[in-house]
N, C-alpha and C. Protein backbone atom coordinates (compact mmCIF):
# COMPACT_ATOMS: atom_id res chain seq x y z
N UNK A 1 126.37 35.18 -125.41
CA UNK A 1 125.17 35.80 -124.93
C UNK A 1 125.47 36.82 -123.84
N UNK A 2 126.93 36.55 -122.71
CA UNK A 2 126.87 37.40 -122.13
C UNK A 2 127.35 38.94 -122.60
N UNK A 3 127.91 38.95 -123.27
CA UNK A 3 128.62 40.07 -124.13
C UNK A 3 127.37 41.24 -123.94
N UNK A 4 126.27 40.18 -124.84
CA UNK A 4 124.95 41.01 -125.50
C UNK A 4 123.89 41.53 -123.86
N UNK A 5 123.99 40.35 -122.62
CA UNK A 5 123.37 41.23 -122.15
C UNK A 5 123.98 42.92 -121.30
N UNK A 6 125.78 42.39 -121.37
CA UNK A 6 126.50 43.49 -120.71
C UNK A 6 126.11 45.00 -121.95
N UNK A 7 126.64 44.62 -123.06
CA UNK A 7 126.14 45.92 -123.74
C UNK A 7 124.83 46.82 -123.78
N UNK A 8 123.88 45.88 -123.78
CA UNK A 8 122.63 46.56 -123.25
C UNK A 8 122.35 47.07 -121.84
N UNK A 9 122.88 45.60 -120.80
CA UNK A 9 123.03 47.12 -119.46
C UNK A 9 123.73 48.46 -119.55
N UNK A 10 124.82 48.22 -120.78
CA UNK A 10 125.33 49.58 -120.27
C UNK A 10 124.91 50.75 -121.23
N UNK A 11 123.80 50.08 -122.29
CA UNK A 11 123.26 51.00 -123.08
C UNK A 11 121.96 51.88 -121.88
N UNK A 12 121.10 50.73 -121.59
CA UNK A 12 120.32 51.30 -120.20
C UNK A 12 120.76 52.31 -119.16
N UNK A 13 122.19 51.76 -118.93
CA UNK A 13 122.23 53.00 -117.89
C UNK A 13 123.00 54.14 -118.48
N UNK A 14 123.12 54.13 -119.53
CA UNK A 14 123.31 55.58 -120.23
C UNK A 14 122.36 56.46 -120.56
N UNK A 15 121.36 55.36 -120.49
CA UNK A 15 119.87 56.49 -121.09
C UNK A 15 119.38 56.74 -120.06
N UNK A 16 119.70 56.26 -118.82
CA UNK A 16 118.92 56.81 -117.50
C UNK A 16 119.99 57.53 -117.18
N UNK A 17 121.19 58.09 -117.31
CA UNK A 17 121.48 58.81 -117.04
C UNK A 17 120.99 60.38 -117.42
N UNK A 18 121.43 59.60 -119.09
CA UNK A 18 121.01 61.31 -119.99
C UNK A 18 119.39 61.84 -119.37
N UNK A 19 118.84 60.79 -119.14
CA UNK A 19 117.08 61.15 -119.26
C UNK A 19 117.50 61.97 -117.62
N UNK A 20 118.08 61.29 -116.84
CA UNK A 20 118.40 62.53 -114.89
C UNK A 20 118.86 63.46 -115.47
N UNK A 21 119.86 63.72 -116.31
CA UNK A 21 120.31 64.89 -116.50
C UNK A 21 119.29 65.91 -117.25
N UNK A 22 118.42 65.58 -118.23
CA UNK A 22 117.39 66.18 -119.00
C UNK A 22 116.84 67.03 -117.97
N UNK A 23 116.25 68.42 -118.63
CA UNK A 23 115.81 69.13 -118.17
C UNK A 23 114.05 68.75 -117.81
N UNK A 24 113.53 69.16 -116.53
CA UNK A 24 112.49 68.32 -116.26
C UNK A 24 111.12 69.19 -117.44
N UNK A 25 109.96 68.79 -117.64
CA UNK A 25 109.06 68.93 -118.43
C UNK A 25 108.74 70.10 -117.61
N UNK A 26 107.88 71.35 -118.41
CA UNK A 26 107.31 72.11 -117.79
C UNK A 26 106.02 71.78 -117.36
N UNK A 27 105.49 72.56 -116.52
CA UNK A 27 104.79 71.80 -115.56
C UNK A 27 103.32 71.81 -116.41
N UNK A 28 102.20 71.44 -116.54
CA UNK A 28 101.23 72.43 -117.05
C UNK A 28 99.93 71.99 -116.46
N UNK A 29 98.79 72.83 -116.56
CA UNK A 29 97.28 72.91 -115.72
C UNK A 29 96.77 71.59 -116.26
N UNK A 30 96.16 71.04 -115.56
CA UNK A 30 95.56 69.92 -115.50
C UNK A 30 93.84 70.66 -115.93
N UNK A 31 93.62 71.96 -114.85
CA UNK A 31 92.55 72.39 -115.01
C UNK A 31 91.51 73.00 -116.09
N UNK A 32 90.49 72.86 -116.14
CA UNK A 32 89.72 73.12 -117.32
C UNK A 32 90.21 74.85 -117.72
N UNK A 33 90.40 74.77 -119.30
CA UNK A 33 90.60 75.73 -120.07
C UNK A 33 92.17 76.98 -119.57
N UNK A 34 93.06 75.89 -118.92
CA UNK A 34 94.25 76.26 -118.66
C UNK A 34 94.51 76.86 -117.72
N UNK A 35 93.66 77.27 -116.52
CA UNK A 35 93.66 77.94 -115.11
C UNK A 35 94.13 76.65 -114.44
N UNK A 36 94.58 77.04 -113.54
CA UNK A 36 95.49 76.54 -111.85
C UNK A 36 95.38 76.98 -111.02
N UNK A 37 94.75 76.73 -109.76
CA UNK A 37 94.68 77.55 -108.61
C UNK A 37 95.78 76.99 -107.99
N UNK A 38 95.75 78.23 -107.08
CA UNK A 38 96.88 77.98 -106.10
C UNK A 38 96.51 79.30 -104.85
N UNK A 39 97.26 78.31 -103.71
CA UNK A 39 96.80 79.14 -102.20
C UNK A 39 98.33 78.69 -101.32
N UNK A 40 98.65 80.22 -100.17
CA UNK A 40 99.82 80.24 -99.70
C UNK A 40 99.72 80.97 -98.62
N UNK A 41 101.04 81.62 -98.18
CA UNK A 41 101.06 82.64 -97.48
C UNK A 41 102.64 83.55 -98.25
N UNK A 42 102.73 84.57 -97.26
CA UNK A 42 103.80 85.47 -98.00
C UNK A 42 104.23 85.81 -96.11
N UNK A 43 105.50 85.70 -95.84
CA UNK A 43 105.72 86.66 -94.85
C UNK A 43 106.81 87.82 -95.25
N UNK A 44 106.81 89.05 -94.88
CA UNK A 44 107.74 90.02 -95.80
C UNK A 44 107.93 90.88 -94.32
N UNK A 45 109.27 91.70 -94.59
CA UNK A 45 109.57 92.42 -93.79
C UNK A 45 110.08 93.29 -94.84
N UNK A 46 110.21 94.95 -94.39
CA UNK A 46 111.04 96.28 -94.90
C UNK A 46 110.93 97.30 -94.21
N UNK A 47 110.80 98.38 -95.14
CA UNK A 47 110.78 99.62 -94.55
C UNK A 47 110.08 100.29 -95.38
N UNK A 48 109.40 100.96 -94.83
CA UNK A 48 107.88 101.95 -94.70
C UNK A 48 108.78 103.29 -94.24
N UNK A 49 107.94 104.66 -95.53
CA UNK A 49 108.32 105.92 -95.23
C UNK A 49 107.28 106.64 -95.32
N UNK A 50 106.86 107.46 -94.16
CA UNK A 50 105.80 108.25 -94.30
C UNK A 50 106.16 110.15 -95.14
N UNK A 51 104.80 110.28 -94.74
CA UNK A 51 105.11 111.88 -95.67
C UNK A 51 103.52 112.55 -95.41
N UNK A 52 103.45 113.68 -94.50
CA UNK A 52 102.16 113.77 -93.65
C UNK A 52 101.65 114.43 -94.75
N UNK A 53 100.34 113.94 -95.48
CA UNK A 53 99.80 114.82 -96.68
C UNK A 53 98.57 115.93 -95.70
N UNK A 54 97.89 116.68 -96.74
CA UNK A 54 96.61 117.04 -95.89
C UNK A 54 95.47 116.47 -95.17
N UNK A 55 95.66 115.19 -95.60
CA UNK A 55 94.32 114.45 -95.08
C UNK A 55 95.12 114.29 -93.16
N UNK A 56 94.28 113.70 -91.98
CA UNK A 56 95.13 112.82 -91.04
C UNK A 56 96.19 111.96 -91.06
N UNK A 57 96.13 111.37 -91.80
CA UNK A 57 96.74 110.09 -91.94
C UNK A 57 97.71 110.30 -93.42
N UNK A 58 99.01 109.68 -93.09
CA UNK A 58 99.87 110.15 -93.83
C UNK A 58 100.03 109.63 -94.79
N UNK A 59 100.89 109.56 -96.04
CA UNK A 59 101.17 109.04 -97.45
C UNK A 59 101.97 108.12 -97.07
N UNK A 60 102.33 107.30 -97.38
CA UNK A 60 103.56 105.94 -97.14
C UNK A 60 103.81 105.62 -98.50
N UNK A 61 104.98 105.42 -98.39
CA UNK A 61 105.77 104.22 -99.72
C UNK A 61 106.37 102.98 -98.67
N UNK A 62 106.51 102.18 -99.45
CA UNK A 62 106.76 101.12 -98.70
C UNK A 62 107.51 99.82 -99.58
N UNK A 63 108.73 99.14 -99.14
CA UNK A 63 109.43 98.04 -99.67
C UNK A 63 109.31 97.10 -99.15
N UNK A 64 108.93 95.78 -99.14
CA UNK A 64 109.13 94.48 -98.32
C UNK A 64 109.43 93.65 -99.48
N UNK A 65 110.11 92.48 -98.46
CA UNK A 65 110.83 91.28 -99.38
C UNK A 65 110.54 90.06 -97.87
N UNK A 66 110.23 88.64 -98.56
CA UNK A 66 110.37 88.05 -97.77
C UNK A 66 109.81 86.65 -98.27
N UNK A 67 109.60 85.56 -97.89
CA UNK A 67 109.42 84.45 -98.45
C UNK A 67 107.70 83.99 -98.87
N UNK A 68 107.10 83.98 -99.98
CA UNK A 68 106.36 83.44 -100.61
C UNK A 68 105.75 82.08 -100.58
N UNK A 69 105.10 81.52 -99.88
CA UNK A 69 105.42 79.59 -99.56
C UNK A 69 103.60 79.47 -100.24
N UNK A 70 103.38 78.16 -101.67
CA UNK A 70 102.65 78.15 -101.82
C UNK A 70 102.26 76.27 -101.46
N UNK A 71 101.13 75.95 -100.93
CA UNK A 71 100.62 74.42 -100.42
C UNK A 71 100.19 74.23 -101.50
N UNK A 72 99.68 74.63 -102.47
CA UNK A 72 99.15 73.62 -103.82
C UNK A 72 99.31 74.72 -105.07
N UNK A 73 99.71 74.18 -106.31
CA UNK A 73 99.88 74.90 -106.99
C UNK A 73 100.52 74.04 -108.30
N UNK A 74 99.74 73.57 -109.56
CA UNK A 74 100.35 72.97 -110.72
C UNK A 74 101.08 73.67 -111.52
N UNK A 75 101.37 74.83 -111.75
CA UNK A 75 101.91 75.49 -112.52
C UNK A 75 103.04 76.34 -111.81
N UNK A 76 102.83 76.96 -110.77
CA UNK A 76 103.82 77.84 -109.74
C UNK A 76 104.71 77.24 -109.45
N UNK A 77 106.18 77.81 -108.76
CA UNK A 77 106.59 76.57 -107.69
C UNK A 77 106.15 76.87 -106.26
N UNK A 78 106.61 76.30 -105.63
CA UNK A 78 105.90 75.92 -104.20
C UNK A 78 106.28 77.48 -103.48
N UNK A 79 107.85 77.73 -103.44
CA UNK A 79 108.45 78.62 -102.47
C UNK A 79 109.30 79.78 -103.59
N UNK A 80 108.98 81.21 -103.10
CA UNK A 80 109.43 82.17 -104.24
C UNK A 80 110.01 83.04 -103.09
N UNK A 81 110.80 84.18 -103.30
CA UNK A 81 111.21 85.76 -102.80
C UNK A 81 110.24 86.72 -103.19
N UNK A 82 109.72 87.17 -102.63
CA UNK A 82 108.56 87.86 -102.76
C UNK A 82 109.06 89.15 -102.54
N UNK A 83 109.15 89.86 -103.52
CA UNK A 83 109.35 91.80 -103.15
C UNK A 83 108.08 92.54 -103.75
N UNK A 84 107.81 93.58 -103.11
CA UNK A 84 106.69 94.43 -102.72
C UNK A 84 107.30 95.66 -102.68
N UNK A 85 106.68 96.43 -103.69
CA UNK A 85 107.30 98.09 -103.68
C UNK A 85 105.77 98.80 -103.53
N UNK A 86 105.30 99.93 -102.77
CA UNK A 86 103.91 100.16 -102.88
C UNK A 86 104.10 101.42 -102.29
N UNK A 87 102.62 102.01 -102.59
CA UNK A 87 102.54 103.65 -102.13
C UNK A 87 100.98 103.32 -101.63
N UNK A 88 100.64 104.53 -100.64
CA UNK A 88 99.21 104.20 -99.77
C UNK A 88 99.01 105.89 -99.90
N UNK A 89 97.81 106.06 -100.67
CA UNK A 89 97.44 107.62 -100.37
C UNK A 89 97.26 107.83 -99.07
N UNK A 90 97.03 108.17 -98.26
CA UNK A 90 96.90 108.08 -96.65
C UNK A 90 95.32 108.68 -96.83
N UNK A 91 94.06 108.20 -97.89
CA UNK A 91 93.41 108.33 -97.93
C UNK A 91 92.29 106.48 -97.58
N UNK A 92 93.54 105.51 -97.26
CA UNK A 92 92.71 104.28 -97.01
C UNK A 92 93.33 103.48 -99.11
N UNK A 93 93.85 104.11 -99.72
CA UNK A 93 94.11 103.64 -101.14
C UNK A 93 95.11 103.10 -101.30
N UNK A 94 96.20 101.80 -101.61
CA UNK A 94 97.03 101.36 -102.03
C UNK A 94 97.19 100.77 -103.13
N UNK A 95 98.72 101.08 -103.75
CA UNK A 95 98.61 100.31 -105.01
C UNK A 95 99.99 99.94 -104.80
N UNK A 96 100.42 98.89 -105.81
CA UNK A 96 102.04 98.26 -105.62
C UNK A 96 102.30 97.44 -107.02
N UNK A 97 103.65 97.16 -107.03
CA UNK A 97 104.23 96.03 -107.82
C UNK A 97 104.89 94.88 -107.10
N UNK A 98 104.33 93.88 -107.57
CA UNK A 98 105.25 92.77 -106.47
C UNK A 98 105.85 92.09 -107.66
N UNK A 99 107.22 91.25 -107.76
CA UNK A 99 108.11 90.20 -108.20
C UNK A 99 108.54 88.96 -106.99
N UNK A 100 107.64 88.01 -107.65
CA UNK A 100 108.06 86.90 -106.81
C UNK A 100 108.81 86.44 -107.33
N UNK A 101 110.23 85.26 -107.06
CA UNK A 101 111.18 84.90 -107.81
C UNK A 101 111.56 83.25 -107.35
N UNK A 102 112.06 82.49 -108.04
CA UNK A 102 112.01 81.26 -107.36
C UNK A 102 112.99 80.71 -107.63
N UNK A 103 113.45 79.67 -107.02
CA UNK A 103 114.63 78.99 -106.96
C UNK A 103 115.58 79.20 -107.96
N UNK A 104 115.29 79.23 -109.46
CA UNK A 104 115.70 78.88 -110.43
C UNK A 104 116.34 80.49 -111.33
N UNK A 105 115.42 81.66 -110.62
CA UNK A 105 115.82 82.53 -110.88
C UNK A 105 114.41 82.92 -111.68
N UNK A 106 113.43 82.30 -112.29
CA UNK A 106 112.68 82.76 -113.16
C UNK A 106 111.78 83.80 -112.01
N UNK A 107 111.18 84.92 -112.76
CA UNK A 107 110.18 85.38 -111.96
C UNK A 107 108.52 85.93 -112.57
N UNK A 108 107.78 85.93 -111.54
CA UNK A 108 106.33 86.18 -111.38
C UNK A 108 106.10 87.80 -111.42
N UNK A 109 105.45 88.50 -112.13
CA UNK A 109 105.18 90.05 -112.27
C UNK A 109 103.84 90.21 -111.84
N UNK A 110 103.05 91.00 -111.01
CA UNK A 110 102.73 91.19 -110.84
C UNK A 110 101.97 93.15 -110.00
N UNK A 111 100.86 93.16 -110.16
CA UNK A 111 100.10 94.71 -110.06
C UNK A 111 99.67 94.64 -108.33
N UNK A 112 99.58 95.28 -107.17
CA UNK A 112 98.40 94.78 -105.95
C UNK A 112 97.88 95.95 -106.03
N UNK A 113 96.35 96.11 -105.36
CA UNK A 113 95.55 97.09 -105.15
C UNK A 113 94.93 96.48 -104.59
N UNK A 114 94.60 97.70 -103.29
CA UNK A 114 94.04 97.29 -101.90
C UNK A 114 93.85 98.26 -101.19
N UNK A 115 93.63 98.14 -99.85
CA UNK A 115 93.03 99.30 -99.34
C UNK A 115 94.56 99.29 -98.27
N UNK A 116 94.93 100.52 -97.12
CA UNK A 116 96.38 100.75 -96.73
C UNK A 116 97.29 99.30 -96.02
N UNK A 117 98.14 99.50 -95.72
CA UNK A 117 98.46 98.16 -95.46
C UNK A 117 98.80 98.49 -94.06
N UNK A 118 97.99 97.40 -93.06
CA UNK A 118 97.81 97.41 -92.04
C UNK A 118 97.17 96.38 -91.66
N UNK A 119 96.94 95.34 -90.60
CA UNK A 119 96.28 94.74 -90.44
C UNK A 119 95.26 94.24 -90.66
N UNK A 120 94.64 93.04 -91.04
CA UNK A 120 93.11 92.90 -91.48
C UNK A 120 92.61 93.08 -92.66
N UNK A 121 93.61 93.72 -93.31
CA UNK A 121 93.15 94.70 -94.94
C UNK A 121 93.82 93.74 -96.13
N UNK A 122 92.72 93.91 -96.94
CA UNK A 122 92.70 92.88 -98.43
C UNK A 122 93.35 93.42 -99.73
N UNK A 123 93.79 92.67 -100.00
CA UNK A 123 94.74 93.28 -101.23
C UNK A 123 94.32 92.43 -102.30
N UNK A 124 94.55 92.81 -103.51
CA UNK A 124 93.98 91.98 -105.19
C UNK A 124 95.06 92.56 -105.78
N UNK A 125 95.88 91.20 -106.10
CA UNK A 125 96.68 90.67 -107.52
C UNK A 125 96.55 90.28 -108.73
N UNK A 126 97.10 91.45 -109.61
CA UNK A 126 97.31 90.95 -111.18
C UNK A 126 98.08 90.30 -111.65
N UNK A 127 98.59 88.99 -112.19
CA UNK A 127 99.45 88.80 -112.38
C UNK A 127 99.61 89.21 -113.62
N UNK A 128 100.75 89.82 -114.36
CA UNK A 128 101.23 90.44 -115.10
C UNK A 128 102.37 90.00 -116.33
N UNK A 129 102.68 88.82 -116.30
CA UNK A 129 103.36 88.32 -116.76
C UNK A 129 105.20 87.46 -116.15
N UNK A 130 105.52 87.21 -116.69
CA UNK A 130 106.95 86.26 -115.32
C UNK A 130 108.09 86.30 -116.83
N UNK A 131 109.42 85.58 -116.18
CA UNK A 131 110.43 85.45 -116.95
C UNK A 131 110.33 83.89 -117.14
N UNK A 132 111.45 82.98 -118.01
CA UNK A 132 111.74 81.59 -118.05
C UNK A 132 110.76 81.24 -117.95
N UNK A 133 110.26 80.07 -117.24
CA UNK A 133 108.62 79.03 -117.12
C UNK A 133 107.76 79.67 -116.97
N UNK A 134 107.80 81.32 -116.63
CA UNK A 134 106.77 81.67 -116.22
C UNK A 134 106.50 82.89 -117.16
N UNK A 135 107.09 82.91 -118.46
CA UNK A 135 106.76 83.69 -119.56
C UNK A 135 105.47 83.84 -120.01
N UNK A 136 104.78 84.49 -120.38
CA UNK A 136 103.55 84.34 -120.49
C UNK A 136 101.84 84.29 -119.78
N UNK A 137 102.67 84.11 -118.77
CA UNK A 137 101.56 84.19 -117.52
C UNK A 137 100.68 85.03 -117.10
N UNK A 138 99.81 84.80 -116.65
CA UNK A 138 98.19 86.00 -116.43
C UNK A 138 97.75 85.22 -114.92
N UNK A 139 97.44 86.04 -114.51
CA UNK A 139 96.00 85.51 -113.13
C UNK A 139 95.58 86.33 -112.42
N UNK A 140 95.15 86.20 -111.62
CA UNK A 140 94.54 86.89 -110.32
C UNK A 140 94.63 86.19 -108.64
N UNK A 141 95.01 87.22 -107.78
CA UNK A 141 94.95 86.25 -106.58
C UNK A 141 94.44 87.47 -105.55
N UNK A 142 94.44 87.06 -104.36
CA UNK A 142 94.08 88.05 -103.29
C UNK A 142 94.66 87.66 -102.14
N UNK A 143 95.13 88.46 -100.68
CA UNK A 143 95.52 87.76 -99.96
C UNK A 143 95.08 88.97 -98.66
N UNK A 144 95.40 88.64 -97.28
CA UNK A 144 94.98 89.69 -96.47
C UNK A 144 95.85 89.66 -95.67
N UNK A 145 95.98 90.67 -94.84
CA UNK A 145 97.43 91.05 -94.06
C UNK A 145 97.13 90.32 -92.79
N UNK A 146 97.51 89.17 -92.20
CA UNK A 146 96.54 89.03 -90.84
C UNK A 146 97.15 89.81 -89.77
N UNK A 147 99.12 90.51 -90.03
CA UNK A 147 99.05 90.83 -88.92
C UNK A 147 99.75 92.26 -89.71
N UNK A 148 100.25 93.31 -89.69
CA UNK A 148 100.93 93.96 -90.21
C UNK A 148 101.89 95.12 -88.44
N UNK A 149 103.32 94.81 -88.21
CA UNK A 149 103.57 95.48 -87.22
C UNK A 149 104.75 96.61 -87.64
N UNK A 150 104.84 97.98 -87.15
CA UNK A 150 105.75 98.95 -87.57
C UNK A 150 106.46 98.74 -86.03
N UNK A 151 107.62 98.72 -86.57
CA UNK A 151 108.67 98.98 -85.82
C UNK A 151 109.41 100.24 -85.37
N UNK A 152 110.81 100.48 -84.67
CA UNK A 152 111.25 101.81 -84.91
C UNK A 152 112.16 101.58 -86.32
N UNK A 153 111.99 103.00 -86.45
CA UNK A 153 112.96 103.58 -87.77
C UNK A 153 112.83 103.28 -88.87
N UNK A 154 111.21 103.27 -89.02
CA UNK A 154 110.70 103.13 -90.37
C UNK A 154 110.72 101.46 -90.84
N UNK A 155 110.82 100.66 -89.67
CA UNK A 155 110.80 98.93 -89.97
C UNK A 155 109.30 98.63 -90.09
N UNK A 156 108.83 97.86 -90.67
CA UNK A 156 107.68 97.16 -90.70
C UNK A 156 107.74 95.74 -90.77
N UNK A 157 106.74 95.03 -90.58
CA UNK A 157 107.13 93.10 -90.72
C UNK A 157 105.71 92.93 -90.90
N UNK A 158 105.30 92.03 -91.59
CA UNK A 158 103.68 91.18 -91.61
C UNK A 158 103.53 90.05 -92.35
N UNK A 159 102.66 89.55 -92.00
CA UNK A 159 102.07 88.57 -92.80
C UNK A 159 100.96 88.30 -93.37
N UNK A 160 100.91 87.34 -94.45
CA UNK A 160 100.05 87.90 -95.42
C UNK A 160 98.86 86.20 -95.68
N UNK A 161 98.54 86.32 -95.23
CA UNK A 161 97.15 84.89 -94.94
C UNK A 161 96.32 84.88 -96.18
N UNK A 162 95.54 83.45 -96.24
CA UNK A 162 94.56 83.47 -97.21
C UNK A 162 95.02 83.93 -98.83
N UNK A 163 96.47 83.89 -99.03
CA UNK A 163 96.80 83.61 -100.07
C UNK A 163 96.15 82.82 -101.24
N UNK A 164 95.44 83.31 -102.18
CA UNK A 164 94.84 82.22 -102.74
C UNK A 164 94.39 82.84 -104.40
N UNK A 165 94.74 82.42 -105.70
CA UNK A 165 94.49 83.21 -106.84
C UNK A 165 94.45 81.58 -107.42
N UNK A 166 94.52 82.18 -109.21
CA UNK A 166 94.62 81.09 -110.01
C UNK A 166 95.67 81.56 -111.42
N UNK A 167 96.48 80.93 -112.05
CA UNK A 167 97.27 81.22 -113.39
C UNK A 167 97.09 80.61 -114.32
N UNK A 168 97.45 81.41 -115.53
CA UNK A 168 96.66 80.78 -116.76
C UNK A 168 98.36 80.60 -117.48
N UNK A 169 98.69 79.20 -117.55
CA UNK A 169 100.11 79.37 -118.70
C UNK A 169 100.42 79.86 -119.21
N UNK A 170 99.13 80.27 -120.44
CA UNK A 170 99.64 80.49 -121.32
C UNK A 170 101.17 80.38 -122.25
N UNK A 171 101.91 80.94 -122.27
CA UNK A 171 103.04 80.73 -122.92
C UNK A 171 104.39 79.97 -121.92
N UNK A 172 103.21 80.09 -120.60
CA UNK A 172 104.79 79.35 -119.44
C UNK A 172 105.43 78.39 -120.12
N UNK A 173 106.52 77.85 -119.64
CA UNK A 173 107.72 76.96 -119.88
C UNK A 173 107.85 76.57 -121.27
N UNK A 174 107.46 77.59 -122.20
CA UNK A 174 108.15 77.27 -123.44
C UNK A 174 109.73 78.02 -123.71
């Protein structure tokens, strides 16, 4: 009898091994008709280039990268690299592409449009589709700059509050 229960322990802990090693399930919405909300912050730093058009206030392009941190979220992961490429008519108009990216390497695509980036000012996210788990993906989010500061030599730094959209799977983690 002891034979039989040693072979089965060691059948058990072979299958709990293989099953740790298995790749984990993709994650998916709990929520009605496949939406997930989710809410964060973004803090990003880069560099901002102006270019004095006719209006007062000048044209900017602008790059930031910086960490993505989301508090609830079934489908997202928690913490991404957040890059931000954008142009501001120096008429009060902004538009951008952001790629958030996460641990694993997969990433989040996304559209922003908003008004210039500066303090106080609201921005609206498309999400656009992602790579790996996040193939397939659609949503919307919005977030607002609470602080936005320019530095010398074309540095900028801010942060980005009230993070908050929702994603639709769709085709994620297949």
């Amino acid at each position: 009898m002891k034979p039989v229960i040693a072979v089965l322990a060691a059948a058990l802990l072979v299958a709990a091994a293989i099953a740790a090693q298995a790749p984990a399930p993709a994650r998916q919405s709990s929520a009605a008709g496949g939406w997930s909300a989710f809410e964060g912050s973004w803090v990003a730093s880069g560099q901002i280039q102006a270019l004095q058009a006719e209006s007062a206030k000048p044209a900017v392009t602008f790059q930031l990268s910086g960490a993505v941190s989301l508090t609830t979220s079934d489908v997202l992961s928690k913490g991404f690299r957040g890059e931000v490429i954008g142009f501001n008519d120096g008429a009060g108009s902004g538009i951008g592409k952001a790629v958030w990216t996460d641990e694993r390497g997969d990433q989040v695509f996304s559209t922003l449009k908003g008004e210039a980036l500066a303090s106080g000012r609201h921005v609206v996210g498309t999400i656009t589709g992602g790579t790996g788990r996040y193939s397939g993906l659609t949503g919307e989010f919005t977030f607002e700059w609470q602080y936005v500061v320019e530095a010398e030599h074309g540095t900028i730094q801010g942060r980005a509050v009230n993070l908050r959209g929702r994603v639709h799977a769709g085709g994620a983690g297949k």
